[in-house]
N, C-alpha and C. Protein backbone atom coordinates (compact mmCIF):
# COMPACT_ATOMS: atom_id res chain seq x y z
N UNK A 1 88.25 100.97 142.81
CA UNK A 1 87.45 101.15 141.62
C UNK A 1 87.00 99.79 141.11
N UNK A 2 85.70 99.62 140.66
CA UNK A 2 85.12 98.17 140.48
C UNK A 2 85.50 98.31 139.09
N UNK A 3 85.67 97.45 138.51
CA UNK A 3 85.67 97.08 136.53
C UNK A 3 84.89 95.99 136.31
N UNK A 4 83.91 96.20 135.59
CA UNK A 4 83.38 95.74 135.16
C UNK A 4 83.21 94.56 134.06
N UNK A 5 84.02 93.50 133.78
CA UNK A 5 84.57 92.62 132.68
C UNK A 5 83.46 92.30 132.36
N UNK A 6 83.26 92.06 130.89
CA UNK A 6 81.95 91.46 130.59
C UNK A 6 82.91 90.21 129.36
N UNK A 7 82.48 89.02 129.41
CA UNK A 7 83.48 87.92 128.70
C UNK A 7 82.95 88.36 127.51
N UNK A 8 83.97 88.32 126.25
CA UNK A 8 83.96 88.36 124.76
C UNK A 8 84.33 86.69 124.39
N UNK A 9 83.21 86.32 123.43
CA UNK A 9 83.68 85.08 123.07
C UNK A 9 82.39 83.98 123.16
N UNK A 10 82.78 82.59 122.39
CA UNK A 10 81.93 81.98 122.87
C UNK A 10 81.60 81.33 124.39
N UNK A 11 80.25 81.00 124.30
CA UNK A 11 80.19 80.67 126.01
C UNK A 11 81.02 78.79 126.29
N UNK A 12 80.96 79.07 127.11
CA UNK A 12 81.57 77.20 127.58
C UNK A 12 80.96 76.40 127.07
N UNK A 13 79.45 76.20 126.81
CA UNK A 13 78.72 75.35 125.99
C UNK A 13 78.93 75.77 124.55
N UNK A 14 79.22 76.62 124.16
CA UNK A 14 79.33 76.83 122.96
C UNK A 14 80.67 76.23 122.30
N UNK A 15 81.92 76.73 122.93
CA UNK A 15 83.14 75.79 123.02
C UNK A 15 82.88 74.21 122.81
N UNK A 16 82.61 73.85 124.33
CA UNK A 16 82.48 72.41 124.15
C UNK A 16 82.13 71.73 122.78
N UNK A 17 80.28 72.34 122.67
CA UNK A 17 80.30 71.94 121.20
C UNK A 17 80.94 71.75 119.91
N UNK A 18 82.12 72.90 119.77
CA UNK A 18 82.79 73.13 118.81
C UNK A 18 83.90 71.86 118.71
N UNK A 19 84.51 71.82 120.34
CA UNK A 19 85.10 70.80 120.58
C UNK A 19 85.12 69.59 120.28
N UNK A 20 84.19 68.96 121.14
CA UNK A 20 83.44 67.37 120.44
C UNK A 20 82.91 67.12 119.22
N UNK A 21 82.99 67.91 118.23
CA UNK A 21 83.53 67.79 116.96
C UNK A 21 84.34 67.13 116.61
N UNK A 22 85.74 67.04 117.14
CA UNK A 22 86.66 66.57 117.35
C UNK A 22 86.77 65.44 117.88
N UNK A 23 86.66 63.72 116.86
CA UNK A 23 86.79 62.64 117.34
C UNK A 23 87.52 62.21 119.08
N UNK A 24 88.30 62.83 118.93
CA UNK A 24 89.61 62.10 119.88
C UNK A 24 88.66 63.27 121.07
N UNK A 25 88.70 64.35 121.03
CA UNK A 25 88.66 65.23 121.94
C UNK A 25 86.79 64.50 122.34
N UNK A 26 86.49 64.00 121.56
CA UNK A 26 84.78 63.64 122.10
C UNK A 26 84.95 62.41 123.42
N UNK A 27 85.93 61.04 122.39
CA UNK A 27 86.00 60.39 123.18
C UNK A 27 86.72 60.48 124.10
N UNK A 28 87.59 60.97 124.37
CA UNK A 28 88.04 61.78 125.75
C UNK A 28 87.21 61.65 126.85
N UNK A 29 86.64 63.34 126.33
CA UNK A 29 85.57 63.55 127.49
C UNK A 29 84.28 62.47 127.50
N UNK A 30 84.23 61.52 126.45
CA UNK A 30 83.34 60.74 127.17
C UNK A 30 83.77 59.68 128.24
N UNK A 31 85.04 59.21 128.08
CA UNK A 31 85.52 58.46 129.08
C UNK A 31 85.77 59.27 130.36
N UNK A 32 86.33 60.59 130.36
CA UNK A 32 86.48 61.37 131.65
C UNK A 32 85.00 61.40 132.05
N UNK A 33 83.85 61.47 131.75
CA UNK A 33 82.58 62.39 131.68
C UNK A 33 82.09 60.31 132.49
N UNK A 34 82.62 59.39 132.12
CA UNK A 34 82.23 57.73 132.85
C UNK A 34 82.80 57.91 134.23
N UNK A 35 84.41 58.09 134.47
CA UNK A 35 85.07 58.12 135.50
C UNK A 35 84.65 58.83 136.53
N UNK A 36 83.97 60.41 135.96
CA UNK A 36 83.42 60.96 137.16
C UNK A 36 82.37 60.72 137.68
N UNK A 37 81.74 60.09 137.08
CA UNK A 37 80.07 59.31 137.30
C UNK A 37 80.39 58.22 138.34
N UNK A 38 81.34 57.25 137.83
CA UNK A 38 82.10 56.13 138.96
C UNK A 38 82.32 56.61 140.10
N UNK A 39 83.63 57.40 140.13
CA UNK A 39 83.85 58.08 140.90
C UNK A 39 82.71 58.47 142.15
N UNK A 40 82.00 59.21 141.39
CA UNK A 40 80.41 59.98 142.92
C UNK A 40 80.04 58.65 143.23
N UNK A 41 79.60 57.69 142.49
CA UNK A 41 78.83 56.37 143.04
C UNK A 41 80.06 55.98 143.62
N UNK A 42 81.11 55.82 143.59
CA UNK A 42 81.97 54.37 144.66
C UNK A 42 81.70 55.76 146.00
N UNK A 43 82.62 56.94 145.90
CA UNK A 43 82.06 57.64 147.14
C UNK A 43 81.32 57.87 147.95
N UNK A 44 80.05 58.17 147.11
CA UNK A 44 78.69 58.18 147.51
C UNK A 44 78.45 56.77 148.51
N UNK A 45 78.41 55.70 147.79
CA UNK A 45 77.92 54.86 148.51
C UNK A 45 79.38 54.08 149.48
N UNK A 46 80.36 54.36 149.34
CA UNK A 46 80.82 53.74 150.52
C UNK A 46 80.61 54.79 151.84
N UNK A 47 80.31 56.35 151.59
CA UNK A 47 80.16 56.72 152.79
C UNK A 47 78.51 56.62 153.28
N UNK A 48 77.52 56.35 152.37
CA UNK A 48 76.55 56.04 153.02
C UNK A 48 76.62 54.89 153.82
N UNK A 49 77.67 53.57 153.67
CA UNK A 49 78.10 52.96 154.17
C UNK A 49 78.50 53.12 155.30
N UNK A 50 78.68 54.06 155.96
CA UNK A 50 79.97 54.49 156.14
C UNK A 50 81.37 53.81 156.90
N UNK A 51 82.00 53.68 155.76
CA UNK A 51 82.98 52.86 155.69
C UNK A 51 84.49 53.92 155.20
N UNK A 52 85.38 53.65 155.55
CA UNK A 52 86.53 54.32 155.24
C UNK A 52 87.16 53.72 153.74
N UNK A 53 87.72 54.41 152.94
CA UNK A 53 88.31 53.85 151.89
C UNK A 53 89.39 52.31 152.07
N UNK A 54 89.97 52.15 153.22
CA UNK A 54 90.49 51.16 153.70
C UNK A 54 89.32 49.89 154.05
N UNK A 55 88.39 50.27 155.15
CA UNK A 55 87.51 49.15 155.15
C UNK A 55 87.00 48.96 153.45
N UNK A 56 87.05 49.71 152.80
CA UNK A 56 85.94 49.06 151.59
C UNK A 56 87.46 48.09 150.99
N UNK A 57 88.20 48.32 150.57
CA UNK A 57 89.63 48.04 150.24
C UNK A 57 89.00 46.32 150.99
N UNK A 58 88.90 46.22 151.94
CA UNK A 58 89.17 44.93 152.51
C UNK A 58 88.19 44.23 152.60
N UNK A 59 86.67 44.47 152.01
CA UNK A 59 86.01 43.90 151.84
C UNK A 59 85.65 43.48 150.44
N UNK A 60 86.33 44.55 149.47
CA UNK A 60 86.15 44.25 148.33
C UNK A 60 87.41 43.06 147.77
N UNK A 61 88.06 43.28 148.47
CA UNK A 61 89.47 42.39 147.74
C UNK A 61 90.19 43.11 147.12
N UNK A 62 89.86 44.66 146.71
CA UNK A 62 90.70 45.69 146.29
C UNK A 62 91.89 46.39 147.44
N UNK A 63 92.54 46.99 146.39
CA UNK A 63 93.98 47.82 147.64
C UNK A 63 93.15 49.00 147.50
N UNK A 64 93.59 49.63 149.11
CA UNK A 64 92.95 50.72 149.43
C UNK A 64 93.71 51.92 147.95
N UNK A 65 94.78 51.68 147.59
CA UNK A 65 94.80 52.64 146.44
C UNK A 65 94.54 52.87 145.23
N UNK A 66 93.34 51.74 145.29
CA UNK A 66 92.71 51.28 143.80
C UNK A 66 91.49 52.06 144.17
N UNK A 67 90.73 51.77 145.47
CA UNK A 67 89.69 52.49 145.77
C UNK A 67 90.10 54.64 145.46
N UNK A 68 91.00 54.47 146.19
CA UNK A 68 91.22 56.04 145.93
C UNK A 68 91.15 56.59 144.55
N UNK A 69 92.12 55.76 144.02
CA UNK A 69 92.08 56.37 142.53
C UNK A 69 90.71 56.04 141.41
N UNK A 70 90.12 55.18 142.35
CA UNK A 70 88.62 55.18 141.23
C UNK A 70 87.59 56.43 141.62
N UNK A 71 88.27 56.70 143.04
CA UNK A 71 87.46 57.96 143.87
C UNK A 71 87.83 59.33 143.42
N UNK A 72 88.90 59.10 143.00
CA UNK A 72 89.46 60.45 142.73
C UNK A 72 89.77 61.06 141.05
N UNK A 73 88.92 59.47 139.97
CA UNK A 73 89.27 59.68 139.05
C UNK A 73 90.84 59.59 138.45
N UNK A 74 91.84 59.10 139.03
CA UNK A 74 93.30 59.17 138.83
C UNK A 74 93.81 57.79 137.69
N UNK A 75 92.78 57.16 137.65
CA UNK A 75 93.09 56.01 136.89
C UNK A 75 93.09 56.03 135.57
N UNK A 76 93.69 55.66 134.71
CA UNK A 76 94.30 55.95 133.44
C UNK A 76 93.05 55.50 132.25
N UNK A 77 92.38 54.13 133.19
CA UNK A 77 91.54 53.51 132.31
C UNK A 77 89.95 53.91 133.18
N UNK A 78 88.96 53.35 132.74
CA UNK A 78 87.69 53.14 133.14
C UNK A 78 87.43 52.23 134.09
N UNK A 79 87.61 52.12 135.20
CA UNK A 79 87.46 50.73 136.26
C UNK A 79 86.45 49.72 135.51
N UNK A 80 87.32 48.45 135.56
CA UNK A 80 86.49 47.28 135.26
C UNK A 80 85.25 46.95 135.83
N UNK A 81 84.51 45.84 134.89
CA UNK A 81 83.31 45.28 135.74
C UNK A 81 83.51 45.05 136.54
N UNK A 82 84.37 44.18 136.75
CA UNK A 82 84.81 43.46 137.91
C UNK A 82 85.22 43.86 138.80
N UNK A 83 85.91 44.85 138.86
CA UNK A 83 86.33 45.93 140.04
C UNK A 83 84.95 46.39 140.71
N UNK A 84 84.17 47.10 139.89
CA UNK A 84 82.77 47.74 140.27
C UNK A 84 82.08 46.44 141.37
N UNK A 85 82.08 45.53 139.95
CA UNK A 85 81.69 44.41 140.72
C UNK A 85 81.71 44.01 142.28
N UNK A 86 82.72 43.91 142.55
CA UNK A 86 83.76 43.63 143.65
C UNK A 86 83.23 45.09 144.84
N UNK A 87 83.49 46.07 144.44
CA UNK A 87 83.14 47.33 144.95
C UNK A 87 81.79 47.29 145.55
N UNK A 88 80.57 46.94 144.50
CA UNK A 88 79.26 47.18 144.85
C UNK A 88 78.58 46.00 145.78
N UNK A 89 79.05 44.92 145.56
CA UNK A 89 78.17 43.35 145.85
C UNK A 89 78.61 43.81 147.31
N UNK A 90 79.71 44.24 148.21
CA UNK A 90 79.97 43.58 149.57
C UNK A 90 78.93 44.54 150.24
N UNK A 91 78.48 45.86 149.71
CA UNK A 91 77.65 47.33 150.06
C UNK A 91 75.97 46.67 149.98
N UNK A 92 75.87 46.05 148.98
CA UNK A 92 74.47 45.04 148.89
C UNK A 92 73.78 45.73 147.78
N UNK A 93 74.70 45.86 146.47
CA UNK A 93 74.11 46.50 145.56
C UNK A 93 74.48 45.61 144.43
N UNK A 94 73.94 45.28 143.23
CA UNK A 94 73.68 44.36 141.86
C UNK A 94 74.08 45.72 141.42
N UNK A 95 75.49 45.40 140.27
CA UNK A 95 75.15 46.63 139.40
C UNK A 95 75.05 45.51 137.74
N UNK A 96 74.85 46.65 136.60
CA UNK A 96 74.12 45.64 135.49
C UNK A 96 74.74 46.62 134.35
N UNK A 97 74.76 46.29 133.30
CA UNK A 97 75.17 46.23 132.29
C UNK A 97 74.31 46.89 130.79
N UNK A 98 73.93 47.98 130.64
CA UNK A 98 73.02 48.44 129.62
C UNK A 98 73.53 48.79 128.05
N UNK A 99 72.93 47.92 127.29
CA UNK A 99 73.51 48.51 125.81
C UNK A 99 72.15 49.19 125.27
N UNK A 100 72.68 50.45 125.11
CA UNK A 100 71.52 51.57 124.06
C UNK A 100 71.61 51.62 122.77
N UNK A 101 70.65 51.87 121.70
CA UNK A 101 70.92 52.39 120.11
C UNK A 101 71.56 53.62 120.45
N UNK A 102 72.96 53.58 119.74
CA UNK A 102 72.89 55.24 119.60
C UNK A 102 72.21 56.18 118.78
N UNK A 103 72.02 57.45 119.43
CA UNK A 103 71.22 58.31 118.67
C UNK A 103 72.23 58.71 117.57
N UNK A 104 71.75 59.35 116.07
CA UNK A 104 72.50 59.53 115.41
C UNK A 104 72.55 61.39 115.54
N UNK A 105 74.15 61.43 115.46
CA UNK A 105 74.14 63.47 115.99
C UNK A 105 73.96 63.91 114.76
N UNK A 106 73.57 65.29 115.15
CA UNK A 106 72.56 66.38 114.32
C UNK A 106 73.82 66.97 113.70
């Protein structure tokens, strides 16, 4: 017999919103919401590379378990410039530094 669930409640965007209301809970997810952005770019481009998490490890001057955990998001903090740094220059990429106005929320 099929059942049919239909969700009661607000939707996930609707949540969220309610959420990030919430100082601590905003900046949170804005630092998780950086890490996973890092994260796709160090992946992304070391396998367009294609390079193993170990070769990049040894060209960057990083330990292969610094690379993982910036890959996998596991790191407690936001990877440094300098890490990135280190990460992007041996691949043949400049990365740079942007400060925006913030918009003011509605």
């Amino acid at each position: 017999m099929k059942v049919n669930k239909k969700h009661v409640g607000p939707s996930i965007d609707e949540h969220l919103k309610e959420c990030m209301k919430d100082p601590v809970f905003a900046e949170g997810f804005r630092q998780e919401k950086i890490k996973y952005e890092i994260a796709g770019k160090v992946k992304a481009y070391r396998k367009k590379a294609g390079l193993t998490q170990k070769q990049l490890a040894d060209i960057s001057g990083l330990k292969q378990s610094a690379i993982a955990r910036i890959e996998n998001r596991e790191s407690k903090t936001i990877p440094s410039f300098e890490s990135l740094r280190k990460i992007f220059m041996p691949l043949g990429y400049n990365i740079s530094f942007n400060v925006h106005k913030q918009k003011k929320a509605a």
